[in-house]
PDB file of N, CA and C in Angstrom:
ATOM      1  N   UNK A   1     -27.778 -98.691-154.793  1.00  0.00           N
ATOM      2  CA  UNK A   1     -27.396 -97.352-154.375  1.00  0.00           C
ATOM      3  C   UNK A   1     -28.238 -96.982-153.150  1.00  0.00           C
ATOM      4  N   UNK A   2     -27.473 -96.316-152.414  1.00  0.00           N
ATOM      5  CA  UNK A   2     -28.095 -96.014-150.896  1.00  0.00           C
ATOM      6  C   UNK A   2     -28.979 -94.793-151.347  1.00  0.00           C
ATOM      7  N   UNK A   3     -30.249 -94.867-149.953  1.00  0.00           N
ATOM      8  CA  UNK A   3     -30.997 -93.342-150.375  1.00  0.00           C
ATOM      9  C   UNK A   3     -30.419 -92.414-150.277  1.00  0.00           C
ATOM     10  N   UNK A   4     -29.237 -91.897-149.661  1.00  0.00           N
ATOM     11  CA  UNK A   4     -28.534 -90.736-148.969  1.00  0.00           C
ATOM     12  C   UNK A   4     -28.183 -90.197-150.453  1.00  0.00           C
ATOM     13  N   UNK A   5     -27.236 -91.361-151.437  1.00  0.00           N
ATOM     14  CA  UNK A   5     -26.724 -91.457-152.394  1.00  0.00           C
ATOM     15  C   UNK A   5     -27.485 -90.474-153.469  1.00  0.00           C
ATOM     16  N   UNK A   6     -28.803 -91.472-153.586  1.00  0.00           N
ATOM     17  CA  UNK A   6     -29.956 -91.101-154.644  1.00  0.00           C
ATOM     18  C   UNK A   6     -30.940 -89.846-154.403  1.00  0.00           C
ATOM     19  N   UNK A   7     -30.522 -89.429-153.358  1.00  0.00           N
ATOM     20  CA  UNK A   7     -31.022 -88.171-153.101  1.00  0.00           C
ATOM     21  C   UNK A   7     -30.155 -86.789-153.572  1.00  0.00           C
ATOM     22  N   UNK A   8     -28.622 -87.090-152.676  1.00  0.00           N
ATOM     23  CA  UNK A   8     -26.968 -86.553-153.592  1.00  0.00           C
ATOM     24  C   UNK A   8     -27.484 -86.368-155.121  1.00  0.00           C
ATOM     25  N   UNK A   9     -27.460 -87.522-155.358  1.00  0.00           N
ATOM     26  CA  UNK A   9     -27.742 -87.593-156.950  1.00  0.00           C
ATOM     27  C   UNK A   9     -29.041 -86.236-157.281  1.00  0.00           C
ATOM     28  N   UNK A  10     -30.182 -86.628-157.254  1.00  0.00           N
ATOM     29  CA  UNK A  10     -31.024 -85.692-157.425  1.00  0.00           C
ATOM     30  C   UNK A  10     -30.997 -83.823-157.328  1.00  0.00           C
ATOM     31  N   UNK A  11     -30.092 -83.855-155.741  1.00  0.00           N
ATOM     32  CA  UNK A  11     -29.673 -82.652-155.642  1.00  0.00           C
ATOM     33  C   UNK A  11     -28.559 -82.053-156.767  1.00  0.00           C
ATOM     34  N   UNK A  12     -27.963 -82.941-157.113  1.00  0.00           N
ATOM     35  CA  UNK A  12     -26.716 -82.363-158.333  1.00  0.00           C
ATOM     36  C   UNK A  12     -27.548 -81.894-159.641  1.00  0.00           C
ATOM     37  N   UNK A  13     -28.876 -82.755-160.026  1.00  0.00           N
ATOM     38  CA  UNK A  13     -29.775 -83.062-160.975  1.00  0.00           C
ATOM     39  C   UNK A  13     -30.666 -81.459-160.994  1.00  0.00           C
ATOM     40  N   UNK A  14     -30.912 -81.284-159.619  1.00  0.00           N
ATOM     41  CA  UNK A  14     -31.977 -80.270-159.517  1.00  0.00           C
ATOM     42  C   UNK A  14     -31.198 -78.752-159.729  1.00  0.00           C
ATOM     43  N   UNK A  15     -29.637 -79.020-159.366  1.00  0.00           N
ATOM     44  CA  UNK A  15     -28.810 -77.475-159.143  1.00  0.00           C
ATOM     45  C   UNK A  15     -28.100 -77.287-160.662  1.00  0.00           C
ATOM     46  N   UNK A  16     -28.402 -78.432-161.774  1.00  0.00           N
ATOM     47  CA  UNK A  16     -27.653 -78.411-162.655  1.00  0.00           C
ATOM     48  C   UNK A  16     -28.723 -77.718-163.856  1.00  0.00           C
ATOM     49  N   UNK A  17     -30.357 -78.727-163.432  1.00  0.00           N
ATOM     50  CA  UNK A  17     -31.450 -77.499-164.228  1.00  0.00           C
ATOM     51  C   UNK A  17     -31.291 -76.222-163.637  1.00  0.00           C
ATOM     52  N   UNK A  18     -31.016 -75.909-162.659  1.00  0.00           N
ATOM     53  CA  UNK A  18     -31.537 -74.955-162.154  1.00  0.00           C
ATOM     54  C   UNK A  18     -30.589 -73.724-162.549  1.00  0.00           C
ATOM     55  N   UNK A  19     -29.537 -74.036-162.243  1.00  0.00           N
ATOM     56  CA  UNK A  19     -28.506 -72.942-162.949  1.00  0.00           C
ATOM     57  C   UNK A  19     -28.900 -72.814-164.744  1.00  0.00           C
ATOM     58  N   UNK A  20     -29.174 -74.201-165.190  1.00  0.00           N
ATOM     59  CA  UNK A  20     -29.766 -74.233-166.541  1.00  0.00           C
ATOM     60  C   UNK A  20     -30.915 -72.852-166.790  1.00  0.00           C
ATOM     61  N   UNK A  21     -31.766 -73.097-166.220  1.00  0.00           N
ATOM     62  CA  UNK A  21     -32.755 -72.385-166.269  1.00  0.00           C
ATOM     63  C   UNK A  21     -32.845 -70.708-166.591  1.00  0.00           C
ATOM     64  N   UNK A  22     -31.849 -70.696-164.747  1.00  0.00           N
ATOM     65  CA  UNK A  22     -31.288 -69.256-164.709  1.00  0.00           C
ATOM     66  C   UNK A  22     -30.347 -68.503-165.627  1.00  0.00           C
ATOM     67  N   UNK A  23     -30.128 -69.590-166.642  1.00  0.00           N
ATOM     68  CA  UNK A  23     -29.025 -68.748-167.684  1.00  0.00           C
ATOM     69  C   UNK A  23     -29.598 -68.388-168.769  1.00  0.00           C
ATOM     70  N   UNK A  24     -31.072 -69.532-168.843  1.00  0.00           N
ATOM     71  CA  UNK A  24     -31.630 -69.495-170.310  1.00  0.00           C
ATOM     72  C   UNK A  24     -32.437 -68.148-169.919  1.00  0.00           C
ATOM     73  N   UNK A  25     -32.801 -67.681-168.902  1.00  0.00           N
ATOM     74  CA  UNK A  25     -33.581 -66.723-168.317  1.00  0.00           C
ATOM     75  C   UNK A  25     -32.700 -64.930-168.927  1.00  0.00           C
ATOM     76  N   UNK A  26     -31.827 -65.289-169.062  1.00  0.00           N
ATOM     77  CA  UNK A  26     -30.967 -63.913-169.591  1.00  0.00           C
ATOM     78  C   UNK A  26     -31.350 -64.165-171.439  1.00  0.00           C
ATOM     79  N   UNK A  27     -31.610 -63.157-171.366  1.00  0.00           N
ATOM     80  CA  UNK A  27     -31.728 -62.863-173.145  1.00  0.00           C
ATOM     81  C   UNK A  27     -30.283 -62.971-174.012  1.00  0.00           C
ATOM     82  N   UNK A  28     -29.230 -62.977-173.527  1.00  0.00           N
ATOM     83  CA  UNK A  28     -27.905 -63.027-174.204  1.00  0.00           C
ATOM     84  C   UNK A  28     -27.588 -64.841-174.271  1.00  0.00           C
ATOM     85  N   UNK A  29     -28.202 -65.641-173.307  1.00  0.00           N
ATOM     86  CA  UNK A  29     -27.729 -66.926-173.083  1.00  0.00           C
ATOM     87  C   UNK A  29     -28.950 -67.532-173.807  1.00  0.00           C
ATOM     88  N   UNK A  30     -30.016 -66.960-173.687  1.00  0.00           N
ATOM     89  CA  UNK A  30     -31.506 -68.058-174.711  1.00  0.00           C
ATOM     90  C   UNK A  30     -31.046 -67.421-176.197  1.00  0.00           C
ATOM     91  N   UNK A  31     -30.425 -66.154-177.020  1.00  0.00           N
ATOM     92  CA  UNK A  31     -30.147 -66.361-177.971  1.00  0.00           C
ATOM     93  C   UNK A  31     -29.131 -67.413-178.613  1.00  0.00           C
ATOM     94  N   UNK A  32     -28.196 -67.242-177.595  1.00  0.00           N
ATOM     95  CA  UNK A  32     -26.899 -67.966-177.789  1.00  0.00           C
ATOM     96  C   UNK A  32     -27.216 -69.476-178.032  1.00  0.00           C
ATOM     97  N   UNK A  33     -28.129 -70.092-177.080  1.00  0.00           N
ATOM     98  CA  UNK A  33     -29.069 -71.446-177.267  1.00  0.00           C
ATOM     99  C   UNK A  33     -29.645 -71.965-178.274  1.00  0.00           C
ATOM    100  N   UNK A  34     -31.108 -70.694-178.139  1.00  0.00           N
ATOM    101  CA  UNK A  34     -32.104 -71.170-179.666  1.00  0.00           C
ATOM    102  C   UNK A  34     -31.933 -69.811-180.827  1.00  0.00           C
ATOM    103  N   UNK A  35     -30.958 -69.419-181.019  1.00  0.00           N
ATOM    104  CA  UNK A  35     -30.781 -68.935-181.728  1.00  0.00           C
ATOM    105  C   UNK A  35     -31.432 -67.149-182.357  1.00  0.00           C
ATOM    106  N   UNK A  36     -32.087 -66.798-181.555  1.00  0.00           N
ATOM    107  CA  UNK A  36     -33.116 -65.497-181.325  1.00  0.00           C
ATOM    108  C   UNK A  36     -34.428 -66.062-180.632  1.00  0.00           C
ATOM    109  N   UNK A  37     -35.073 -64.796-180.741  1.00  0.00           N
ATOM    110  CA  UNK A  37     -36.076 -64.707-180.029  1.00  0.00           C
ATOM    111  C   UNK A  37     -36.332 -64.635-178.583  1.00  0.00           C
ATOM    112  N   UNK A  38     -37.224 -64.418-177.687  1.00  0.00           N
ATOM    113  CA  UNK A  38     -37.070 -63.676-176.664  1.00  0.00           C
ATOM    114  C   UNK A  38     -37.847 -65.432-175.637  1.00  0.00           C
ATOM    115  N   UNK A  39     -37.092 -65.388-174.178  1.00  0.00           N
ATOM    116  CA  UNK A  39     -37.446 -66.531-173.727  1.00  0.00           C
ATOM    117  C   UNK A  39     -38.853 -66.502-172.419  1.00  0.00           C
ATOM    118  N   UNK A  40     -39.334 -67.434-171.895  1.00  0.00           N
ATOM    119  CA  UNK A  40     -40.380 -67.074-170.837  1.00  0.00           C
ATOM    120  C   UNK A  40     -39.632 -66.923-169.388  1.00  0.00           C
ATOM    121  N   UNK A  41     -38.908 -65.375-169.423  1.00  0.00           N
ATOM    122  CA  UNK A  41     -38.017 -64.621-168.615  1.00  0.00           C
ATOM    123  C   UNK A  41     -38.602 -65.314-166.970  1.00  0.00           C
ATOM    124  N   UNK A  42     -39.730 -64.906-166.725  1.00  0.00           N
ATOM    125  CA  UNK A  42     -40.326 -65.128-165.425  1.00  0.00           C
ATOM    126  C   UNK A  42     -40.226 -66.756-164.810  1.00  0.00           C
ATOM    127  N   UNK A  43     -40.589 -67.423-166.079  1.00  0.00           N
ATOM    128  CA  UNK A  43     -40.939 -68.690-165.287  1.00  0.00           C
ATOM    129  C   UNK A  43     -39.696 -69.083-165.367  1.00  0.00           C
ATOM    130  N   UNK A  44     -38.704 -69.021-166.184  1.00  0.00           N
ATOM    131  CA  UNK A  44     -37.490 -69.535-166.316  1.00  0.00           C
ATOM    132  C   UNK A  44     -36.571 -69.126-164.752  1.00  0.00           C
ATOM    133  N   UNK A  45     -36.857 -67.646-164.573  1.00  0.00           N
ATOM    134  CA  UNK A  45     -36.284 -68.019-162.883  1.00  0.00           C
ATOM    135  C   UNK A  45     -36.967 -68.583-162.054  1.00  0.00           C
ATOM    136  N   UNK A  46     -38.158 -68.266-162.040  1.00  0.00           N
ATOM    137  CA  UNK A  46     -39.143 -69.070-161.071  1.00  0.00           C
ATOM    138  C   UNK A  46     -38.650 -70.481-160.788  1.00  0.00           C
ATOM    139  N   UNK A  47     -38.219 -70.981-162.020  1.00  0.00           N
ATOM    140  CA  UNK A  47     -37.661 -72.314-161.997  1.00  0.00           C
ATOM    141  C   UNK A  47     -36.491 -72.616-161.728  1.00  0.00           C
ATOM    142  N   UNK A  48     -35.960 -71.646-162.346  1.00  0.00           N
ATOM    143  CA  UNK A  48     -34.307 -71.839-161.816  1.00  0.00           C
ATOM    144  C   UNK A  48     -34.023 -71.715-160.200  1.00  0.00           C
ATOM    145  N   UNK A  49     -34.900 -70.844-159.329  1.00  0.00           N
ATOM    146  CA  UNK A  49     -34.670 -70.893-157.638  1.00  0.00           C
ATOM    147  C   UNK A  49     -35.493 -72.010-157.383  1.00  0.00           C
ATOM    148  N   UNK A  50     -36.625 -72.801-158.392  1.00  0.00           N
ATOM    149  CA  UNK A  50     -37.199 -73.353-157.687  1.00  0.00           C
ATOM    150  C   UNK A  50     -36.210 -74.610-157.380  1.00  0.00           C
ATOM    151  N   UNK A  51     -35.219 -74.959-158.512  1.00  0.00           N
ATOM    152  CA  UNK A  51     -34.076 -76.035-158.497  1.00  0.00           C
ATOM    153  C   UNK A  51     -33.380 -75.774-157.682  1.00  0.00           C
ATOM    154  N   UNK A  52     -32.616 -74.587-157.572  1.00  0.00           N
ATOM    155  CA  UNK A  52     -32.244 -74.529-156.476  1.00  0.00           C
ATOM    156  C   UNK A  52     -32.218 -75.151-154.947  1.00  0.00           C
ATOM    157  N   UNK A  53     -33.722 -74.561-154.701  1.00  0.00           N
ATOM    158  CA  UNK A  53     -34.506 -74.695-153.032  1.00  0.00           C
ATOM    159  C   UNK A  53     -34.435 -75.915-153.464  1.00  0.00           C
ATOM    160  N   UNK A  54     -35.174 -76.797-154.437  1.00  0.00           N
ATOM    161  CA  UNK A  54     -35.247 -78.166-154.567  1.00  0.00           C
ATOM    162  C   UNK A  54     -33.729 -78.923-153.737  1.00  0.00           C
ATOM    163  N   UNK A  55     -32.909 -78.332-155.156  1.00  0.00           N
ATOM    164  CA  UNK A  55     -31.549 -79.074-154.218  1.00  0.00           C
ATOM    165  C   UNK A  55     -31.135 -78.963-152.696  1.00  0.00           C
ATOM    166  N   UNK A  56     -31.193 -77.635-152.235  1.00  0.00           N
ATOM    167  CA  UNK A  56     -31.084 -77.456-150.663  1.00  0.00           C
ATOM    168  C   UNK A  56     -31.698 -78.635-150.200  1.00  0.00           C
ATOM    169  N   UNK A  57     -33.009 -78.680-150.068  1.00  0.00           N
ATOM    170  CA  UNK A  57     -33.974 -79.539-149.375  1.00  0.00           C
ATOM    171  C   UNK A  57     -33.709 -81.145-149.320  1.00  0.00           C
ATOM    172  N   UNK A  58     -33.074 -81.457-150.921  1.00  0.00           N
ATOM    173  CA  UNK A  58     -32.456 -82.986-150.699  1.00  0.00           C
ATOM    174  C   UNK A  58     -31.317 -82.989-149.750  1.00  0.00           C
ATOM    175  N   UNK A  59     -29.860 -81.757-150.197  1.00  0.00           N
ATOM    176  CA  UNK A  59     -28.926 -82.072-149.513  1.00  0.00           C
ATOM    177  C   UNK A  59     -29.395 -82.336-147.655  1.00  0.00           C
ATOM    178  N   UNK A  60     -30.410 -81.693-147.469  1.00  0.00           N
ATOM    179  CA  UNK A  60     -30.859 -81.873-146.024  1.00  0.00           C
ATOM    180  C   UNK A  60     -31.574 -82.646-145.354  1.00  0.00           C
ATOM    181  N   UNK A  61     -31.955 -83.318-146.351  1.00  0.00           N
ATOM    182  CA  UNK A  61     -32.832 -84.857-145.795  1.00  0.00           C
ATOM    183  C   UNK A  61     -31.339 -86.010-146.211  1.00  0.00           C
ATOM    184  N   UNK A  62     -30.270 -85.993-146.911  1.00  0.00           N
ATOM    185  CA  UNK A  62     -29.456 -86.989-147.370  1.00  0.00           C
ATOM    186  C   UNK A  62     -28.482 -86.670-146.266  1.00  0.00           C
ATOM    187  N   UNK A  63     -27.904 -85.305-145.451  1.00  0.00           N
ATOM    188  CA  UNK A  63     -27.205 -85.488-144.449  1.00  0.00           C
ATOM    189  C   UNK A  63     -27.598 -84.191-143.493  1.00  0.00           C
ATOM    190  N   UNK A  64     -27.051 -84.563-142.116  1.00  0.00           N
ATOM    191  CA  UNK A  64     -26.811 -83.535-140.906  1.00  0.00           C
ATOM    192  C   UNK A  64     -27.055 -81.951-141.693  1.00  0.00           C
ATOM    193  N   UNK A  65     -27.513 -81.560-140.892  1.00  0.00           N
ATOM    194  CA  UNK A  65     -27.806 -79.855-141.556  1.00  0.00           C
ATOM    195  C   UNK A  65     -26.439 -79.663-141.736  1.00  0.00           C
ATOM    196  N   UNK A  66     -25.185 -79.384-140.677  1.00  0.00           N
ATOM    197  CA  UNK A  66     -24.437 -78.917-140.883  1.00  0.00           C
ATOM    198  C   UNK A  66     -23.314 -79.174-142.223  1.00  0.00           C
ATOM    199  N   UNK A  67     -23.518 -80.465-142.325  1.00  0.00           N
ATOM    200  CA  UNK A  67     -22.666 -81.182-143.590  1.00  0.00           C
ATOM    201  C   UNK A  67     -23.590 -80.810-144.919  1.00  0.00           C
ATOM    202  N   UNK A  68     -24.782 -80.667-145.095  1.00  0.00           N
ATOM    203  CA  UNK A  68     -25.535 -80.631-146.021  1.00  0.00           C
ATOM    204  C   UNK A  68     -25.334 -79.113-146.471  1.00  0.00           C
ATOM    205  N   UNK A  69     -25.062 -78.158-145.436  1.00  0.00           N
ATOM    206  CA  UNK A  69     -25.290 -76.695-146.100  1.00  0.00           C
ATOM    207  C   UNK A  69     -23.563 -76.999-147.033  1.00  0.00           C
ATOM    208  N   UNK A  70     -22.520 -77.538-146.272  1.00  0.00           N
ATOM    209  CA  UNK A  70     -21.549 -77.421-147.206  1.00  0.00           C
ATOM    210  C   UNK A  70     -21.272 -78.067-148.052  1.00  0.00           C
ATOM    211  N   UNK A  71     -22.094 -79.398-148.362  1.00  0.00           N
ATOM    212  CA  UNK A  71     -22.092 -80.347-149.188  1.00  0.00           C
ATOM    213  C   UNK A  71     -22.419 -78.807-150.509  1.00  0.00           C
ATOM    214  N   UNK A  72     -24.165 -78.452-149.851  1.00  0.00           N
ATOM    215  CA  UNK A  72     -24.841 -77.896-150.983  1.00  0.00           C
ATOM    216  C   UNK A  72     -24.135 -76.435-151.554  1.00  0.00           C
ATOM    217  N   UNK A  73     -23.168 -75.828-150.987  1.00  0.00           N
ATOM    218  CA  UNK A  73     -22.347 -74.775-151.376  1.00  0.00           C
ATOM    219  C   UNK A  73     -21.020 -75.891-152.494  1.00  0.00           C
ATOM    220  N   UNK A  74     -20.748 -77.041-152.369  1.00  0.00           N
ATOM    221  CA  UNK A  74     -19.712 -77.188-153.069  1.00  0.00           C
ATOM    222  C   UNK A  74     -21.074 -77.760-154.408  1.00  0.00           C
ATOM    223  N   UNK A  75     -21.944 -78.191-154.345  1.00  0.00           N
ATOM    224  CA  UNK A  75     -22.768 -78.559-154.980  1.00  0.00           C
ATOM    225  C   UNK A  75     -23.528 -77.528-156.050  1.00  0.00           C
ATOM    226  N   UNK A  76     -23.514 -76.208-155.432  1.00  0.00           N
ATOM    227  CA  UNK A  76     -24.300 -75.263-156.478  1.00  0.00           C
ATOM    228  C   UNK A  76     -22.461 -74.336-157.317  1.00  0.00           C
ATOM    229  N   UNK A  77     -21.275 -74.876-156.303  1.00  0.00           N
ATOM    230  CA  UNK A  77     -20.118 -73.985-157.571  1.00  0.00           C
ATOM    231  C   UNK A  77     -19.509 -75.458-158.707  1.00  0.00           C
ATOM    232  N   UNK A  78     -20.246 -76.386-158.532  1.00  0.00           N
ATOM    233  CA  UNK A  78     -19.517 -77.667-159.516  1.00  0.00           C
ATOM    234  C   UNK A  78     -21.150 -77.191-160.528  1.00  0.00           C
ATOM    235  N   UNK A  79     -22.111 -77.156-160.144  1.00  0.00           N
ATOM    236  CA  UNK A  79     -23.435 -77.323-160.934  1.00  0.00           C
ATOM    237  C   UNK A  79     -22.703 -75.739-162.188  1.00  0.00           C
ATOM    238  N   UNK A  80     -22.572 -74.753-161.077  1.00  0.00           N
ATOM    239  CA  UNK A  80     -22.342 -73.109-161.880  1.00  0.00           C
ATOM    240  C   UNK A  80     -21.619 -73.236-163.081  1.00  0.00           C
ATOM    241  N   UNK A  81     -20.490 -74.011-162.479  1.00  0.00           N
ATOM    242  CA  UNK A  81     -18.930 -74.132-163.765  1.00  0.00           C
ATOM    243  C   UNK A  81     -19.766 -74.929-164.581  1.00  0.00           C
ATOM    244  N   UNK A  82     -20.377 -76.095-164.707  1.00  0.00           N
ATOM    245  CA  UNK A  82     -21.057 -76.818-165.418  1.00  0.00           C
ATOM    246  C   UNK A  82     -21.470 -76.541-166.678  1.00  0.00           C
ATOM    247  N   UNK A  83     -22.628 -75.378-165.912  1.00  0.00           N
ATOM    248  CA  UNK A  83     -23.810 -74.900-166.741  1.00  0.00           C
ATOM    249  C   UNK A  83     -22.915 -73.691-167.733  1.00  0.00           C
ATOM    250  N   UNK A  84     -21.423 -73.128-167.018  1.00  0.00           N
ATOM    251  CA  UNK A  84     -20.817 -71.951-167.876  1.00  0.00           C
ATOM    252  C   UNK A  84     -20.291 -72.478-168.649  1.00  0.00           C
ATOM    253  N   UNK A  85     -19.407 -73.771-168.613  1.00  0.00           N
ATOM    254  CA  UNK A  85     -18.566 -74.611-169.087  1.00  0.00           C
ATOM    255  C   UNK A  85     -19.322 -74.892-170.418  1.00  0.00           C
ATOM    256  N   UNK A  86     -20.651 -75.369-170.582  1.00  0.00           N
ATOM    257  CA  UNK A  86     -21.424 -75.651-171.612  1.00  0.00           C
ATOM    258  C   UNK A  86     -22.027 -74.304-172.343  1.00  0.00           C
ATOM    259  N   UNK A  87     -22.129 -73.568-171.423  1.00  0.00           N
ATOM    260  CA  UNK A  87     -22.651 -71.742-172.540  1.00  0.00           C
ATOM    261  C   UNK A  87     -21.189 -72.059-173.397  1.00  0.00           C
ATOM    262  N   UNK A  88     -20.077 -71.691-172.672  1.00  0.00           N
ATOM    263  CA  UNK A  88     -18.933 -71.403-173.532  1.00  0.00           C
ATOM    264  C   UNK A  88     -18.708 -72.467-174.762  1.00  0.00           C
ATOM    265  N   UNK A  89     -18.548 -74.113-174.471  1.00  0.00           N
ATOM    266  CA  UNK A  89     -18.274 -74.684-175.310  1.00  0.00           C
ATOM    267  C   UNK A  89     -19.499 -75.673-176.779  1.00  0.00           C
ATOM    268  N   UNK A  90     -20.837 -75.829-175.778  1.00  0.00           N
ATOM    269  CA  UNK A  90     -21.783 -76.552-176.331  1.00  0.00           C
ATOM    270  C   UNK A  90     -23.178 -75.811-175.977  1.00  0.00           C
ATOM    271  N   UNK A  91     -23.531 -74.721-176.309  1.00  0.00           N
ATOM    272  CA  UNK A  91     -24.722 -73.726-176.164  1.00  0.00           C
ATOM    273  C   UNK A  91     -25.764 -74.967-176.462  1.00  0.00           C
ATOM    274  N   UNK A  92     -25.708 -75.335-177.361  1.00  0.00           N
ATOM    275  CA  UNK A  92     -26.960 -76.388-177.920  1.00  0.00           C
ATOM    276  C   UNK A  92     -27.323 -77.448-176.929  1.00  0.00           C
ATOM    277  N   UNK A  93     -26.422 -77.432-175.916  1.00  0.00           N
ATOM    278  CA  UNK A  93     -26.989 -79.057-175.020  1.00  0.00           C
ATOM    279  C   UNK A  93     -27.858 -78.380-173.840  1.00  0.00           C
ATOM    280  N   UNK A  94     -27.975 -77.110-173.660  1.00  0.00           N
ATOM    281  CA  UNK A  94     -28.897 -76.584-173.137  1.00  0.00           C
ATOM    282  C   UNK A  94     -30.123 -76.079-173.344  1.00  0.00           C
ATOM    283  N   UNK A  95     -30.578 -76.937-175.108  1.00  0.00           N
ATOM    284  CA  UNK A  95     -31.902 -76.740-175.202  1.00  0.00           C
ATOM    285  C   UNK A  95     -32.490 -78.050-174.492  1.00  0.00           C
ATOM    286  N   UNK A  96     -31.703 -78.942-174.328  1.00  0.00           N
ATOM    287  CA  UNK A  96     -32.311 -79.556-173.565  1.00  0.00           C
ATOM    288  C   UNK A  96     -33.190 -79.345-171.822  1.00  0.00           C
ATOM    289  N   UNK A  97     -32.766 -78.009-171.393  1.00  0.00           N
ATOM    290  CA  UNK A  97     -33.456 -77.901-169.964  1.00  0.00           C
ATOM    291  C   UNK A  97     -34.383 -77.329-170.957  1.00  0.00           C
ATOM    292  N   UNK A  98     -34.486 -76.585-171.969  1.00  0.00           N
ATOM    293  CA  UNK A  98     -35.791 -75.816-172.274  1.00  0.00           C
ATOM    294  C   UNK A  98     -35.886 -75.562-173.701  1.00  0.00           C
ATOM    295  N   UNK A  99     -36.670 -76.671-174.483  1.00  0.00           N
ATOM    296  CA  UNK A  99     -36.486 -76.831-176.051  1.00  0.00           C
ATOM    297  C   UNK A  99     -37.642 -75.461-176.373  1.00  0.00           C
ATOM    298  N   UNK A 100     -37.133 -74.985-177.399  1.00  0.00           N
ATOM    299  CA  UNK A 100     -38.088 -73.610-177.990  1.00  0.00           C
ATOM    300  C   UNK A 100     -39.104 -74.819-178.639  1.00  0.00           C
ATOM    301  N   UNK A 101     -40.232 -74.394-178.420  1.00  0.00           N
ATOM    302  CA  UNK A 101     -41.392 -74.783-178.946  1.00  0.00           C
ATOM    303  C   UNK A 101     -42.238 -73.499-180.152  1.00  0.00           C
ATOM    304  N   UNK A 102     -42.498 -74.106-181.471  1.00  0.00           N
ATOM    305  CA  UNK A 102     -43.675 -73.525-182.259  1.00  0.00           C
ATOM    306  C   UNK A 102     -42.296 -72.884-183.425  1.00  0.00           C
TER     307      UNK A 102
END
């Protein structure tokens, strides 16, 4: 696999926690997950933009700025549906970005 590729890759990786993150970050989507209790609101976005910026930054080292900003716009609405696609049908595969601990 080419680096351009394995970077692509990573960026899909980083926008797919990252929307992860940002959902577990709402109190209606971390119940729906782990079942109650209240989640670590702050760091969970902190993290979720930090995936984000993460992904930007690959799509822009893997191609031309100009191809990369639209790569990374079709890249953060396939990651969005993803992460909704799984609230709606499989809540539980999103303890995997963030397993409740204790």
């Amino acid at each position: 696999m080419s680096e351009p590729a394995l970077m692509l890759a990573a960026a899909i990786l980083c926008a797919l926690a990252g929307f992860a993150w940002l959902a577990l970050a709402m109190e209606v989507h971390w119940q729906q997950v782990h079942g109650g209790g209240t989640g670590p609101r702050r760091r969970l976005r902190l993290l979720g933009a930090g995936g984000l910026v993460a992904s930007l930054l690959l799509c822009l080292q893997a191609d031309p700025p100009s191809m990369a900003a639209l790569v990374w716009l079709m890249l953060l609405a396939g990651a969005v549906l993803a992460v909704a696609l799984l609230l709606a049908w499989r809540p539980a595969l999103l303890r995997l970005a963030w397993p409740r601990r204790g």
